[in-house]
N, C-alpha and C. Protein backbone atom coordinates (compact mmCIF):
# COMPACT_ATOMS: atom_id res chain seq x y z
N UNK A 1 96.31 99.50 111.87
CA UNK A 1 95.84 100.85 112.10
C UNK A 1 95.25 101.39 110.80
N UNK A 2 94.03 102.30 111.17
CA UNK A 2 93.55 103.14 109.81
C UNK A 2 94.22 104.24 109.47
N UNK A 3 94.55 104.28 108.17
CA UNK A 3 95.06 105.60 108.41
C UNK A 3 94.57 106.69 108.38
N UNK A 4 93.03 106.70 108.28
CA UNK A 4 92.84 108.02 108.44
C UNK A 4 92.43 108.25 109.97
N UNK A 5 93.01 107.46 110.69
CA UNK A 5 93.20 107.92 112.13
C UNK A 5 94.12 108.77 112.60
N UNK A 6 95.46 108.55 111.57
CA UNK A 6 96.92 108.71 112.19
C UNK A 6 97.00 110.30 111.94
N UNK A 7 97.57 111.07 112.49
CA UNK A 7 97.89 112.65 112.31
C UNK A 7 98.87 113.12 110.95
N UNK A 8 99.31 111.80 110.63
CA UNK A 8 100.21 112.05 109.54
C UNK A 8 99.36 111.76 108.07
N UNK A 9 97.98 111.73 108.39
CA UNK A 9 97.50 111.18 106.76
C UNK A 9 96.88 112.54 106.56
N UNK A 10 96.85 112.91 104.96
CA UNK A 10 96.15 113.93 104.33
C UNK A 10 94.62 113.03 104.14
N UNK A 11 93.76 113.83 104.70
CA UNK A 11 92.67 113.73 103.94
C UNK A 11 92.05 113.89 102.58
N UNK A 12 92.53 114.86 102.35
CA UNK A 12 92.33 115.91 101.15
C UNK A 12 92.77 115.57 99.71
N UNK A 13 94.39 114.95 100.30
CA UNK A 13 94.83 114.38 98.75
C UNK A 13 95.05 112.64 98.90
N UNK A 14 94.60 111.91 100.53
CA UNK A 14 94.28 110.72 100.64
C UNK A 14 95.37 110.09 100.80
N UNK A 15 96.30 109.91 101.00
CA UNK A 15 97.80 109.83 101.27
C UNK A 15 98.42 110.51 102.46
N UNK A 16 99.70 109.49 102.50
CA UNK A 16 100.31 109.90 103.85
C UNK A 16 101.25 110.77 103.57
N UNK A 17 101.88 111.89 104.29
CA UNK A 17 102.63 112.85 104.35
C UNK A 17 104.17 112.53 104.47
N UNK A 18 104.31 111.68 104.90
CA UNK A 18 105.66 111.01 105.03
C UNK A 18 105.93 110.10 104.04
N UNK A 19 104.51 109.66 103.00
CA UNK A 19 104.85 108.95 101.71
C UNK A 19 105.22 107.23 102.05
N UNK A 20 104.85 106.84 103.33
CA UNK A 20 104.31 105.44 103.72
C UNK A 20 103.10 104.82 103.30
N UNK A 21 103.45 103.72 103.08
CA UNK A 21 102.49 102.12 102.79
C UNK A 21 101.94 101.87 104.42
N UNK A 22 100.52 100.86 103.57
CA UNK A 22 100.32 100.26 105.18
C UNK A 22 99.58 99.62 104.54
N UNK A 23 99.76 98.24 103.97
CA UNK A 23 99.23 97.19 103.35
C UNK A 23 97.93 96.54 104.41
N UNK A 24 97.45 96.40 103.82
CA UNK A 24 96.23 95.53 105.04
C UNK A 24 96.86 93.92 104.81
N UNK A 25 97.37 93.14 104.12
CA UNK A 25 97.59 91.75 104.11
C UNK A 25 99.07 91.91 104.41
N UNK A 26 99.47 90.76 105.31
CA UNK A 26 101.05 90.23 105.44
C UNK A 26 102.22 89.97 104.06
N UNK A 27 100.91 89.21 103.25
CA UNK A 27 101.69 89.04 101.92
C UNK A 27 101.97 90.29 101.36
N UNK A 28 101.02 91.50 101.15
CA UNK A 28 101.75 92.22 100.61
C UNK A 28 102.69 93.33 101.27
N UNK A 29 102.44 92.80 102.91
CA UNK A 29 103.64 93.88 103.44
C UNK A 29 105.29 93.37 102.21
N UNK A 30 104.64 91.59 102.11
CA UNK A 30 106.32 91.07 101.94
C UNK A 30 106.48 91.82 100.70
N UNK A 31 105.87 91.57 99.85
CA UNK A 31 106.09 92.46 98.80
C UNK A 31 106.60 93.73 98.65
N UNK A 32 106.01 94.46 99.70
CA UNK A 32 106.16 95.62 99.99
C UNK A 32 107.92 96.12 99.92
N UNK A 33 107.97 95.17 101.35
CA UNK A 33 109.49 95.43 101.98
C UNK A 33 110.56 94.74 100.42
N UNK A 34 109.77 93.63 99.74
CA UNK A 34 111.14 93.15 99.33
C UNK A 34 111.34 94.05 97.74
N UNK A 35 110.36 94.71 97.31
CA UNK A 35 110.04 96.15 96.02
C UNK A 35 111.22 97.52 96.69
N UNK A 36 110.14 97.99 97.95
CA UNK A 36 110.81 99.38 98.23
C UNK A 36 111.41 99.13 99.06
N UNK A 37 111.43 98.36 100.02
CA UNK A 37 112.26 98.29 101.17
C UNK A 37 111.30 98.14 102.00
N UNK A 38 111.82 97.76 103.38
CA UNK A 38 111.09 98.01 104.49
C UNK A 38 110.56 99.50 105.36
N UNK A 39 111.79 99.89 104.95
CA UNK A 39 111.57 101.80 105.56
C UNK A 39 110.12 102.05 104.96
N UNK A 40 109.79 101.73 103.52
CA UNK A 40 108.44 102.18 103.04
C UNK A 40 107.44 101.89 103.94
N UNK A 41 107.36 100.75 104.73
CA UNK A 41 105.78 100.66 105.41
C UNK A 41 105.79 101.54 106.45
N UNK A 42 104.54 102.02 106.38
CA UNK A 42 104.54 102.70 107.69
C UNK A 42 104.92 102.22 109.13
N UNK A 43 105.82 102.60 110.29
CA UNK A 43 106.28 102.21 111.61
C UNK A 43 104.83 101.86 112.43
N UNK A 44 103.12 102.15 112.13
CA UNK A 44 102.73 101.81 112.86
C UNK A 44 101.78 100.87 112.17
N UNK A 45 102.08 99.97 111.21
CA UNK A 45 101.51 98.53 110.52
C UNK A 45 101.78 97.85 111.22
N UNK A 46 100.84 96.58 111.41
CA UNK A 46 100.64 95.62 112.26
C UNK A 46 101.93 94.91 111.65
N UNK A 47 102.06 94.56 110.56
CA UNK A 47 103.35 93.71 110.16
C UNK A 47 104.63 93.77 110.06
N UNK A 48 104.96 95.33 110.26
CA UNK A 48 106.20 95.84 110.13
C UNK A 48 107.19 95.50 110.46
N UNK A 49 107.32 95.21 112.21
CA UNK A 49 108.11 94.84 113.03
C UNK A 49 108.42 92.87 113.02
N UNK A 50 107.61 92.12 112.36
CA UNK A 50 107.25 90.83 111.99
C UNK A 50 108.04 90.46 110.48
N UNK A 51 108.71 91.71 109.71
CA UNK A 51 109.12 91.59 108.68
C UNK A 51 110.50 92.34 109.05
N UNK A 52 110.42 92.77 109.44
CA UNK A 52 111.64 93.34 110.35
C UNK A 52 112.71 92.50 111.27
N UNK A 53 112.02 91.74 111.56
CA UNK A 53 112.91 90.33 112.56
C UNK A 53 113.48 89.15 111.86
N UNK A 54 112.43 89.07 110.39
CA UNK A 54 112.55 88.08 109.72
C UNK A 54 113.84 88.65 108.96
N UNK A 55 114.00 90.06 108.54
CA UNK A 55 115.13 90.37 107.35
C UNK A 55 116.48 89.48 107.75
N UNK A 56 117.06 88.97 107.09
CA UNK A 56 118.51 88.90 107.27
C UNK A 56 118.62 87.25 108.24
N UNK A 57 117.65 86.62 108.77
CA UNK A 57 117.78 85.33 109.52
C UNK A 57 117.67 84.37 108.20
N UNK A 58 118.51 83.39 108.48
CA UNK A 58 118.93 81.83 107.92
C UNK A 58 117.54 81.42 108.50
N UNK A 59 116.96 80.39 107.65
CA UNK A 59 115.99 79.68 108.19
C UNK A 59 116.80 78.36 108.10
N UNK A 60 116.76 77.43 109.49
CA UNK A 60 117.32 76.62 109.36
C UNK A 60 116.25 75.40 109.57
N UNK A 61 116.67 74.10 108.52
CA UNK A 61 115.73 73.05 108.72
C UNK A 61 115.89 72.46 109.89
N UNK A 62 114.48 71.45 109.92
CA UNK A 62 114.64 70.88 111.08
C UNK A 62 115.99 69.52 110.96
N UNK A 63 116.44 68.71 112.12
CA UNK A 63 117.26 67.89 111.93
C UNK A 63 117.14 66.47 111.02
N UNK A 64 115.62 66.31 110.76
CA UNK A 64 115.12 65.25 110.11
C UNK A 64 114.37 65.83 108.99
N UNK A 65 114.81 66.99 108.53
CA UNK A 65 114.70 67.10 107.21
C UNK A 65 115.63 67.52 106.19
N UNK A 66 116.92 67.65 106.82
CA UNK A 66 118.54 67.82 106.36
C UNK A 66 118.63 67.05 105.63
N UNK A 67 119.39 67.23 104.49
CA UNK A 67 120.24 65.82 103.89
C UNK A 67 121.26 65.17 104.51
N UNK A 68 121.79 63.91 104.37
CA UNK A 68 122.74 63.46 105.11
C UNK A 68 123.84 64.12 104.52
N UNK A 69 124.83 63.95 104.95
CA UNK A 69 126.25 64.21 104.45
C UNK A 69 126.72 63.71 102.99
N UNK A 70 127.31 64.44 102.24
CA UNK A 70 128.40 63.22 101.69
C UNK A 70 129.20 62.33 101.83
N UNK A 71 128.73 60.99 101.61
CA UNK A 71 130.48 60.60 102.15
C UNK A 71 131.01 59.52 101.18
């Protein structure tokens, strides 16, 4: 989304009123979220909710790329 579409952006002083981000690249949403947090991006960025699902999940390998055990 642009923001100077949204009802919440100042024109005038060019900034949002609620004091939200809205990165145009994914990479720097990550940045974004992992600096200020996630609350900083704006709720209607394409990436938000995509960085939002990811917080807090284990990425787990596949089974043939595990190490074996010790034994």
């Amino acid at each position: 989304m642009n923001c100077r579409d949204c009802s919440r952006y100042d024109l005038i002083h060019r900034s949002c009123l609620d004091g939200k981000v809205n990165p145009e690249r994914y990479e720097t949403a990550v940045q974004v979220a992992n600096v200020m947090g996630p609350r900083a991006i704006c709720p209607l960025n394409d990436f938000r909710e995509r960085i939002l699902n990811a917080r807090g999940q284990t990425v787990r390998l596949a089974p043939s790329v595990r190490r074996p055990p010790n034994s």
